[in-house]
N, C-alpha and C. Protein backbone atom coordinates (compact mmCIF):
# COMPACT_ATOMS: atom_id res chain seq x y z
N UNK A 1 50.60 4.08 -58.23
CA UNK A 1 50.85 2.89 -59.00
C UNK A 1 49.51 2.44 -59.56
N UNK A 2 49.34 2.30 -60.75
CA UNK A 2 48.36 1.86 -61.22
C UNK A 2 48.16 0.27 -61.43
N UNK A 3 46.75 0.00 -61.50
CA UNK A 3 46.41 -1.69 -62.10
C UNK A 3 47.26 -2.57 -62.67
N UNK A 4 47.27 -1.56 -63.75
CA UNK A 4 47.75 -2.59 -64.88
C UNK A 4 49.19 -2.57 -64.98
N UNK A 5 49.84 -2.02 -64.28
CA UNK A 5 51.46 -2.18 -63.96
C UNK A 5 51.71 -2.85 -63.31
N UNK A 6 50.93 -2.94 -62.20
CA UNK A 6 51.29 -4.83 -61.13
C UNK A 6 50.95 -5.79 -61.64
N UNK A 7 49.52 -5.82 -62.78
CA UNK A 7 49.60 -6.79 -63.30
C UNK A 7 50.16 -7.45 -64.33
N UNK A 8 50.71 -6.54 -65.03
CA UNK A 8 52.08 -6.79 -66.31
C UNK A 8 53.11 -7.65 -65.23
N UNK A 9 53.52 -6.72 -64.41
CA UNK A 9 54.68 -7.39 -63.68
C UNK A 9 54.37 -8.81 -63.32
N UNK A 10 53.23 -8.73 -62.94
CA UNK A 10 52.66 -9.96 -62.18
C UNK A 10 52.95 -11.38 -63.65
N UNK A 11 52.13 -11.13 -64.51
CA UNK A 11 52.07 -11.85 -65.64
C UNK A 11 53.82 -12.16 -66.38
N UNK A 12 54.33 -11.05 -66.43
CA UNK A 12 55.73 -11.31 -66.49
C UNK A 12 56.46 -12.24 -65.78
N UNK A 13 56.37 -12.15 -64.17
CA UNK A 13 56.52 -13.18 -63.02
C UNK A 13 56.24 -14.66 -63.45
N UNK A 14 55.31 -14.57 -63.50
CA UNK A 14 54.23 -15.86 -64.26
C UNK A 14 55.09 -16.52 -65.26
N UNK A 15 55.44 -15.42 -66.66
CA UNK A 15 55.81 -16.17 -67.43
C UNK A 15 57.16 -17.04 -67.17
N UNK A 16 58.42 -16.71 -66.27
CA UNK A 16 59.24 -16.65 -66.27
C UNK A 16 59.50 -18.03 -65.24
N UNK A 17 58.20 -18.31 -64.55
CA UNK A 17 58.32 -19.57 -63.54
C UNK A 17 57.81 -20.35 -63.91
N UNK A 18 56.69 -20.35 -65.23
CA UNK A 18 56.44 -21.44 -66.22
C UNK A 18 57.73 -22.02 -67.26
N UNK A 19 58.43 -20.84 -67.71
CA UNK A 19 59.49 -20.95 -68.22
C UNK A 19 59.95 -21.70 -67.30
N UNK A 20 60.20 -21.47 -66.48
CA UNK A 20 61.82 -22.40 -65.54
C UNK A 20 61.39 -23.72 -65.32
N UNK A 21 59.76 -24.38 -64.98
CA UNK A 21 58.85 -24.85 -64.77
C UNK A 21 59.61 -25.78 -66.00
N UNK A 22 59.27 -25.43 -67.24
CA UNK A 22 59.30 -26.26 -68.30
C UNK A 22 60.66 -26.58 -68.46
N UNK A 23 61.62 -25.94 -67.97
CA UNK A 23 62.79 -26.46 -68.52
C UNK A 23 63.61 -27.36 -67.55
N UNK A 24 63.40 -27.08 -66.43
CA UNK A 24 63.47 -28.51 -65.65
C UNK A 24 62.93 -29.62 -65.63
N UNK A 25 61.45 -29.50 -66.23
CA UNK A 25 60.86 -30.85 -66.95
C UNK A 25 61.70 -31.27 -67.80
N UNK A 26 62.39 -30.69 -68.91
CA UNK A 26 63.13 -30.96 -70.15
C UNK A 26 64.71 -31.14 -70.26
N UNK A 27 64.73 -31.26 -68.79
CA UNK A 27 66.09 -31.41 -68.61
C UNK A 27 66.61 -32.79 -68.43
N UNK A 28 65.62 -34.29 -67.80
CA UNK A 28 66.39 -35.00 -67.85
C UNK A 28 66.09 -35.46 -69.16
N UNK A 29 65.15 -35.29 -70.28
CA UNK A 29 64.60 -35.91 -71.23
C UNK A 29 66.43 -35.25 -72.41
N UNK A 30 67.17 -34.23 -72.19
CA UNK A 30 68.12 -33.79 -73.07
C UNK A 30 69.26 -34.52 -72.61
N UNK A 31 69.38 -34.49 -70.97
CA UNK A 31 70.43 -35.36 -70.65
C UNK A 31 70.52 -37.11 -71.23
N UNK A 32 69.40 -37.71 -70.80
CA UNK A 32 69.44 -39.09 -72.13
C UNK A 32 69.48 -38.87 -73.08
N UNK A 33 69.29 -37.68 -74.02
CA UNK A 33 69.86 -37.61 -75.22
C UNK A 33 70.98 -37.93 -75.47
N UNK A 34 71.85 -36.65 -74.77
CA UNK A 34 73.03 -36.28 -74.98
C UNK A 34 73.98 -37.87 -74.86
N UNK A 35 73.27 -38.46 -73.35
CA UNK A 35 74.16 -39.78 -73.20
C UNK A 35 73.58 -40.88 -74.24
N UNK A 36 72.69 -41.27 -75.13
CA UNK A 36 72.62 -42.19 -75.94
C UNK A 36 73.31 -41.65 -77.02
N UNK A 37 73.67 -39.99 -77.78
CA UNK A 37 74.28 -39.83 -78.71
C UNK A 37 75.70 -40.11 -78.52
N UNK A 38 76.06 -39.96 -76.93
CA UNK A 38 77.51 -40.07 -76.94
C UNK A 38 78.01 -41.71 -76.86
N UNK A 39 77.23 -42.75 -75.85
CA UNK A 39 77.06 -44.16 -75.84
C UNK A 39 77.11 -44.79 -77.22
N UNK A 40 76.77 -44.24 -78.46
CA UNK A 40 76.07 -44.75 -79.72
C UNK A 40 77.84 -44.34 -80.38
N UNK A 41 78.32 -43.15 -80.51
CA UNK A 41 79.41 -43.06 -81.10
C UNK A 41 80.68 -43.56 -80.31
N UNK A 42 80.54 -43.88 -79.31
CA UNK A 42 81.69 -44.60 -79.07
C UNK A 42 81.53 -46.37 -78.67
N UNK A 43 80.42 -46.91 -79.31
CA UNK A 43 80.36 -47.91 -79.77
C UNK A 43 80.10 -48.23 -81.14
N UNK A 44 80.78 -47.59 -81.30
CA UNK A 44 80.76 -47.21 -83.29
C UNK A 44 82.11 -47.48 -83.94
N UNK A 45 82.87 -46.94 -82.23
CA UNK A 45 84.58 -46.71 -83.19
C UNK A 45 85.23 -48.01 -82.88
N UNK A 46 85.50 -48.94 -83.58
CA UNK A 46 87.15 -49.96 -83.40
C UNK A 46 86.50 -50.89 -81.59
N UNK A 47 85.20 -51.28 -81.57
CA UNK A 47 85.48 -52.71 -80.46
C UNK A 47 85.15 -51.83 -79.04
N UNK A 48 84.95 -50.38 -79.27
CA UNK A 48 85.62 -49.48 -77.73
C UNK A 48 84.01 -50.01 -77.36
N UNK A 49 84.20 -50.30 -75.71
CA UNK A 49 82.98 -50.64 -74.73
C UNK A 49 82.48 -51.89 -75.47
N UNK A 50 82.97 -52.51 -76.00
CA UNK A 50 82.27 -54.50 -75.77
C UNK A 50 82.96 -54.40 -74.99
N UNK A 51 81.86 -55.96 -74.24
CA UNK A 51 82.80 -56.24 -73.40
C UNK A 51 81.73 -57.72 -73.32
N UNK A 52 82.50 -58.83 -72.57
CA UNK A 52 82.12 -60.07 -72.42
C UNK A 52 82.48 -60.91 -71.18
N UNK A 53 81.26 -61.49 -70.76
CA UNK A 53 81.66 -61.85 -69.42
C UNK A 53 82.10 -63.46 -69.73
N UNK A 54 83.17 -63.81 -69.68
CA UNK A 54 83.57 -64.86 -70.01
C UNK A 54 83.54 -65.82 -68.58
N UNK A 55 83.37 -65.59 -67.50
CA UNK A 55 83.32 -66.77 -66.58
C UNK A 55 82.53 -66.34 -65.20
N UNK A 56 81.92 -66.83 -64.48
CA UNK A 56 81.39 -66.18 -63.36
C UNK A 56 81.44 -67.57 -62.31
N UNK A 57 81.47 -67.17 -60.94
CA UNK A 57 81.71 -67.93 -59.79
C UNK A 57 81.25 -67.59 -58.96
N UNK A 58 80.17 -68.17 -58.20
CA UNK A 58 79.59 -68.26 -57.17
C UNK A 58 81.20 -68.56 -55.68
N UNK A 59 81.07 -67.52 -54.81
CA UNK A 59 81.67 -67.51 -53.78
C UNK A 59 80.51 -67.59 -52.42
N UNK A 60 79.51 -66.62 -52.72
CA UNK A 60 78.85 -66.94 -51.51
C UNK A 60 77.66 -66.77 -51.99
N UNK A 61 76.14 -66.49 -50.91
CA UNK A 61 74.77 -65.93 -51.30
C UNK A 61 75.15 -64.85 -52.63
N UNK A 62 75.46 -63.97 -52.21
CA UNK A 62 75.14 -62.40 -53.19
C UNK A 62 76.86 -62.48 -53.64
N UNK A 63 78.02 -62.98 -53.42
CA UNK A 63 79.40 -62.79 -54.06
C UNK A 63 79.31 -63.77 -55.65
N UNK A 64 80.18 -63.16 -56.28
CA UNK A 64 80.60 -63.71 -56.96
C UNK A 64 82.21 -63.16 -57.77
N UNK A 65 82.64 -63.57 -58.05
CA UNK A 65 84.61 -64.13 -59.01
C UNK A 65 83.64 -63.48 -60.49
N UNK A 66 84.28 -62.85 -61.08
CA UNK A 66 83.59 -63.01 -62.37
C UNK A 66 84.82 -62.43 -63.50
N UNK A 67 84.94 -62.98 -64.73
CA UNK A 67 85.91 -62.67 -65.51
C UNK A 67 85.73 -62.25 -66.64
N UNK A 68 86.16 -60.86 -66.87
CA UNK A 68 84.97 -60.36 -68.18
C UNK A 68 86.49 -59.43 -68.71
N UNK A 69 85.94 -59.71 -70.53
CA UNK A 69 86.95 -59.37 -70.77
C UNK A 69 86.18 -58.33 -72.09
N UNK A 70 87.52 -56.97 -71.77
CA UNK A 70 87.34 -55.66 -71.96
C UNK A 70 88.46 -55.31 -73.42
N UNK A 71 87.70 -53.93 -73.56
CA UNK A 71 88.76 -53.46 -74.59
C UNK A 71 88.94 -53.46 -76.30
N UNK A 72 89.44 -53.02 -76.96
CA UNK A 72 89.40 -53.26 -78.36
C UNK A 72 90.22 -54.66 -78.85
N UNK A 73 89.23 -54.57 -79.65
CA UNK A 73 90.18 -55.94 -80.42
C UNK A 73 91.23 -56.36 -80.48
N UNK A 74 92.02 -56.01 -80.74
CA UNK A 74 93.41 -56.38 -81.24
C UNK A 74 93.86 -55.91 -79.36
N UNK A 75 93.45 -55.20 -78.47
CA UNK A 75 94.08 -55.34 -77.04
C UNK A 75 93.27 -55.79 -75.98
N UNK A 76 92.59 -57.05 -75.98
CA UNK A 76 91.62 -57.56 -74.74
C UNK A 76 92.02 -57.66 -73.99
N UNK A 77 91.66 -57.19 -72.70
CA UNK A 77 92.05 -57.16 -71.53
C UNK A 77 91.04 -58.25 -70.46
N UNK A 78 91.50 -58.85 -69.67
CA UNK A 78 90.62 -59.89 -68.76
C UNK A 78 91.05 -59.29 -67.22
N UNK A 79 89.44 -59.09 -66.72
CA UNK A 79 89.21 -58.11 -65.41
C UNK A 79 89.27 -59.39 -64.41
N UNK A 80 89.14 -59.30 -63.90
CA UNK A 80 88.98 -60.76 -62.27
C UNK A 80 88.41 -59.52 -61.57
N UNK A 81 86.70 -59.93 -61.78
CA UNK A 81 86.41 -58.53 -60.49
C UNK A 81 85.16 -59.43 -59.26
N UNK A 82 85.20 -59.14 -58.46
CA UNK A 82 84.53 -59.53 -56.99
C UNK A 82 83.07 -58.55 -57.30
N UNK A 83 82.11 -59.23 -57.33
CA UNK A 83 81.08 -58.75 -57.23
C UNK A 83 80.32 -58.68 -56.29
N UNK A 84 79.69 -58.14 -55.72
CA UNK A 84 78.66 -57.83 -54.51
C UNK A 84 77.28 -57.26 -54.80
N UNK A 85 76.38 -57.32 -53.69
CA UNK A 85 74.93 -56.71 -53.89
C UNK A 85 75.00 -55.11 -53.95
N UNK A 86 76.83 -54.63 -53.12
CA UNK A 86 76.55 -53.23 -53.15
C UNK A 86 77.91 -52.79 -54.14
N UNK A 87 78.59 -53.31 -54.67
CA UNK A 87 79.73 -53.13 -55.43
C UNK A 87 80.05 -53.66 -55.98
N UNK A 88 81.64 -53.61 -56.74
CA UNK A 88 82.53 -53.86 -57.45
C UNK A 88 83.43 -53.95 -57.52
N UNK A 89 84.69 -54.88 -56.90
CA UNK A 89 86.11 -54.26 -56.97
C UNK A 89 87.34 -55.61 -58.11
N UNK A 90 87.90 -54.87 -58.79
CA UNK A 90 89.03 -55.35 -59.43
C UNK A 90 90.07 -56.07 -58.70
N UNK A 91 90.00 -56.56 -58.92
CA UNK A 91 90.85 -57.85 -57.58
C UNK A 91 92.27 -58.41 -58.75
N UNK A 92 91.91 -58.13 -59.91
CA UNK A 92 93.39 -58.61 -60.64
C UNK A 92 92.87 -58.04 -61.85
N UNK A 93 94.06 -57.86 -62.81
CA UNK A 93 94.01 -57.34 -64.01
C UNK A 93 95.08 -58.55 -65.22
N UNK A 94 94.50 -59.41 -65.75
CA UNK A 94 95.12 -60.21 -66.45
C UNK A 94 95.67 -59.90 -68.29
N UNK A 95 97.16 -59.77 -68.43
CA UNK A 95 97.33 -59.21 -69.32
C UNK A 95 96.63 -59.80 -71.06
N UNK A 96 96.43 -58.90 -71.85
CA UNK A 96 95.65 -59.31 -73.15
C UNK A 96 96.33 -61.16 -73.48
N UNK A 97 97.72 -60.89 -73.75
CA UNK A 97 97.89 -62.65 -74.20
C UNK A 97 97.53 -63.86 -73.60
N UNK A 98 97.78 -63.91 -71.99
CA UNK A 98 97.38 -64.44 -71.45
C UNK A 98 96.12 -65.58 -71.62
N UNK A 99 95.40 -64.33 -71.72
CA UNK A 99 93.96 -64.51 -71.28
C UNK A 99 92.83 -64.50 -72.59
N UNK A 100 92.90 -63.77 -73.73
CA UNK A 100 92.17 -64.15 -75.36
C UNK A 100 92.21 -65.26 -76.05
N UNK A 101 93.65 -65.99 -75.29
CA UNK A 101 94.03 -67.49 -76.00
C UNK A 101 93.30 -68.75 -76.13
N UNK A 102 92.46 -68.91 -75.27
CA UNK A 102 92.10 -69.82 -74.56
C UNK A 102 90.12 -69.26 -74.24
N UNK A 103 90.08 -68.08 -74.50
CA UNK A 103 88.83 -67.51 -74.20
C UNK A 103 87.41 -67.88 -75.18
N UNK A 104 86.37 -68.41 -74.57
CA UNK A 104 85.31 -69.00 -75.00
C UNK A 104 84.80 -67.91 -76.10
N UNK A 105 83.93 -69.05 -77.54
CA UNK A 105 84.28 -68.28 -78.44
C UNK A 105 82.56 -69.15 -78.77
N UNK A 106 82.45 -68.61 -79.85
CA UNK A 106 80.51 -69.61 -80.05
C UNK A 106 81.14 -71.01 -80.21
N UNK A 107 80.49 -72.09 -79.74
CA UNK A 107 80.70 -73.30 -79.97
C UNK A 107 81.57 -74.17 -79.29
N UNK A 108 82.80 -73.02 -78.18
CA UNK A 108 83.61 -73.46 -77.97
C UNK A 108 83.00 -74.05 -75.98
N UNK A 109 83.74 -74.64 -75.37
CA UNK A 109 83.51 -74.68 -74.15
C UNK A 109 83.13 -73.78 -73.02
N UNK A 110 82.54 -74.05 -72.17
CA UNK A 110 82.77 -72.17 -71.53
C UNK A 110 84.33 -72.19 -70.65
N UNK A 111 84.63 -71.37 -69.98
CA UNK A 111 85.72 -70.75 -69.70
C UNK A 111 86.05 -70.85 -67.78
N UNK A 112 85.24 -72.25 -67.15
CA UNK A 112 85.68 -72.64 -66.19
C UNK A 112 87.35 -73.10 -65.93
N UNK A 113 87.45 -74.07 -66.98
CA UNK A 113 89.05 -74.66 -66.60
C UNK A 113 90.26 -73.73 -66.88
N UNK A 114 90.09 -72.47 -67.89
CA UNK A 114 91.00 -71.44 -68.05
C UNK A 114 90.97 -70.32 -66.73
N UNK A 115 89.64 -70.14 -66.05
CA UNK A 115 89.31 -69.31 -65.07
C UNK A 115 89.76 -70.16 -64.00
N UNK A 116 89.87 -71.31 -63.83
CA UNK A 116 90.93 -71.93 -62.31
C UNK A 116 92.09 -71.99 -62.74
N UNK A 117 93.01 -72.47 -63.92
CA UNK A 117 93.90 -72.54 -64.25
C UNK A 117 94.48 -70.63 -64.22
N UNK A 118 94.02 -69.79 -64.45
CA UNK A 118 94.54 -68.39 -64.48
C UNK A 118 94.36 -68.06 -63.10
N UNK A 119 93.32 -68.59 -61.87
CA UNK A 119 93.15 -67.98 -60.61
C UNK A 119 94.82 -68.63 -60.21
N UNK A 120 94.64 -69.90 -60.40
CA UNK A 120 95.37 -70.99 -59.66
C UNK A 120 97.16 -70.67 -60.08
N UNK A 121 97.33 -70.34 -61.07
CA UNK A 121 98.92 -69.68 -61.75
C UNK A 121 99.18 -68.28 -61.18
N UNK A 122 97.72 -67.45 -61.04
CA UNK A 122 98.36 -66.12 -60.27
C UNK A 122 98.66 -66.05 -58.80
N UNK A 123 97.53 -67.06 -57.87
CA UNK A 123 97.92 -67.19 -56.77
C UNK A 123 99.38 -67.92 -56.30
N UNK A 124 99.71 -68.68 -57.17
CA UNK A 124 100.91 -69.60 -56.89
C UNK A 124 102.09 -68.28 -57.23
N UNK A 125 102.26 -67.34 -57.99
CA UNK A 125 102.97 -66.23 -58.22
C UNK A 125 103.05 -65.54 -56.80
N UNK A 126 102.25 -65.06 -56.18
CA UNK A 126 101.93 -64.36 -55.71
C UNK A 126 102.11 -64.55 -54.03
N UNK A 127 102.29 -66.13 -54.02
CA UNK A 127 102.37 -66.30 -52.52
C UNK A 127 103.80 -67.20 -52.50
N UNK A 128 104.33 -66.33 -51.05
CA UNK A 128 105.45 -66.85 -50.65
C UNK A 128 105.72 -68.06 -50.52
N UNK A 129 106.84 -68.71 -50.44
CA UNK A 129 107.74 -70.04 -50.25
C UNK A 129 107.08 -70.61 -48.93
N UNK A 130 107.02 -71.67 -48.77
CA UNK A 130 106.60 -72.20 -47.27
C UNK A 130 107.81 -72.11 -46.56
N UNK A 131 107.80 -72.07 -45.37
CA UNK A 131 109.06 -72.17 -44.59
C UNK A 131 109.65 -73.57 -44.45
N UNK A 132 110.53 -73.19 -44.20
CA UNK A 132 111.65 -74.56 -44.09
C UNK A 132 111.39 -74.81 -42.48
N UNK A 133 111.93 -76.54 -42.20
CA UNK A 133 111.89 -77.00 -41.46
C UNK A 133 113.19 -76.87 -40.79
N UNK A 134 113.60 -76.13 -39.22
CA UNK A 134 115.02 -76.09 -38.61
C UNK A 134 115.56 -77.39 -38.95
N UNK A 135 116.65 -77.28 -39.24
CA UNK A 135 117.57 -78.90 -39.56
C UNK A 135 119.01 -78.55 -37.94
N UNK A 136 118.74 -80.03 -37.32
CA UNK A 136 119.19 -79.70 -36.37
C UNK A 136 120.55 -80.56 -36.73
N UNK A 137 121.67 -80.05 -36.70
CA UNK A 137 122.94 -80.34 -36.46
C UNK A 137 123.32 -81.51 -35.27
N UNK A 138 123.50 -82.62 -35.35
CA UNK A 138 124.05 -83.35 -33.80
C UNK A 138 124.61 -84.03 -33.74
């Protein structure tokens, strides 16, 4: 085996782990590409991804009620989601009429008395009859 055949190989080696070298550098710089070209056209088409937080509520230290409303124009949707320091969860889904009617707009009020009035109408739905008192016969 001669010199200069291990060292071709060698240099070949070389090139091929600079190569890989560079393209894992260049990999997250294509992935934010790819996601601002795709983020950019689908906030391009018809309203898709606005979204507006129309009411927020302090429940505890780090909780909060918050009411943000989603969706294209002509179909807004109003989320009721529970917020946390480590999550997120959807706690109600309020249908488009409902909830756009009445929804804070520039100039207009903010969206406290519609956000108790919509908590306060779904919970009353939602929870059973009180019990009756035995009526005693005598």
């Amino acid at each position: 085996m001669s010199a200069g055949a291990s060292g071709g190989g060698m240099v070949q080696t070389l090139l091929w782990v600079v190569l890989f070298v560079a393209a894992m550098a260049a990999l997250p710089w294509l992935v934010r590409r790819v996601q601002q070209r795709t983020a950019g056209r689908l906030s391009s088409g018809a309203g898709v991804g606005a979204s507006r937080v129309l009411s927020a509520v302090a429940v505890g230290p780090q909780q909060r009620v918050v009411m943000v409303e989603v969706g294209p124009e002509q179909q807004r949707t109003v989320l009721v989601l529970g917020v946390t320091a480590q999550q997120v969860n959807c706690l109600h889904v309020l249908p488009p009429q409902a909830s756009t009617s009445q929804a804070p707009g520039p100039g207009r009020e903010r969206a406290e008395p519609v956000f108790a009035s919509a908590i306060a109408h779904e919970m009353a739905a939602t929870q059973p009859p009180p019990p009756q008192e035995p009526r005693f016969h005598g």
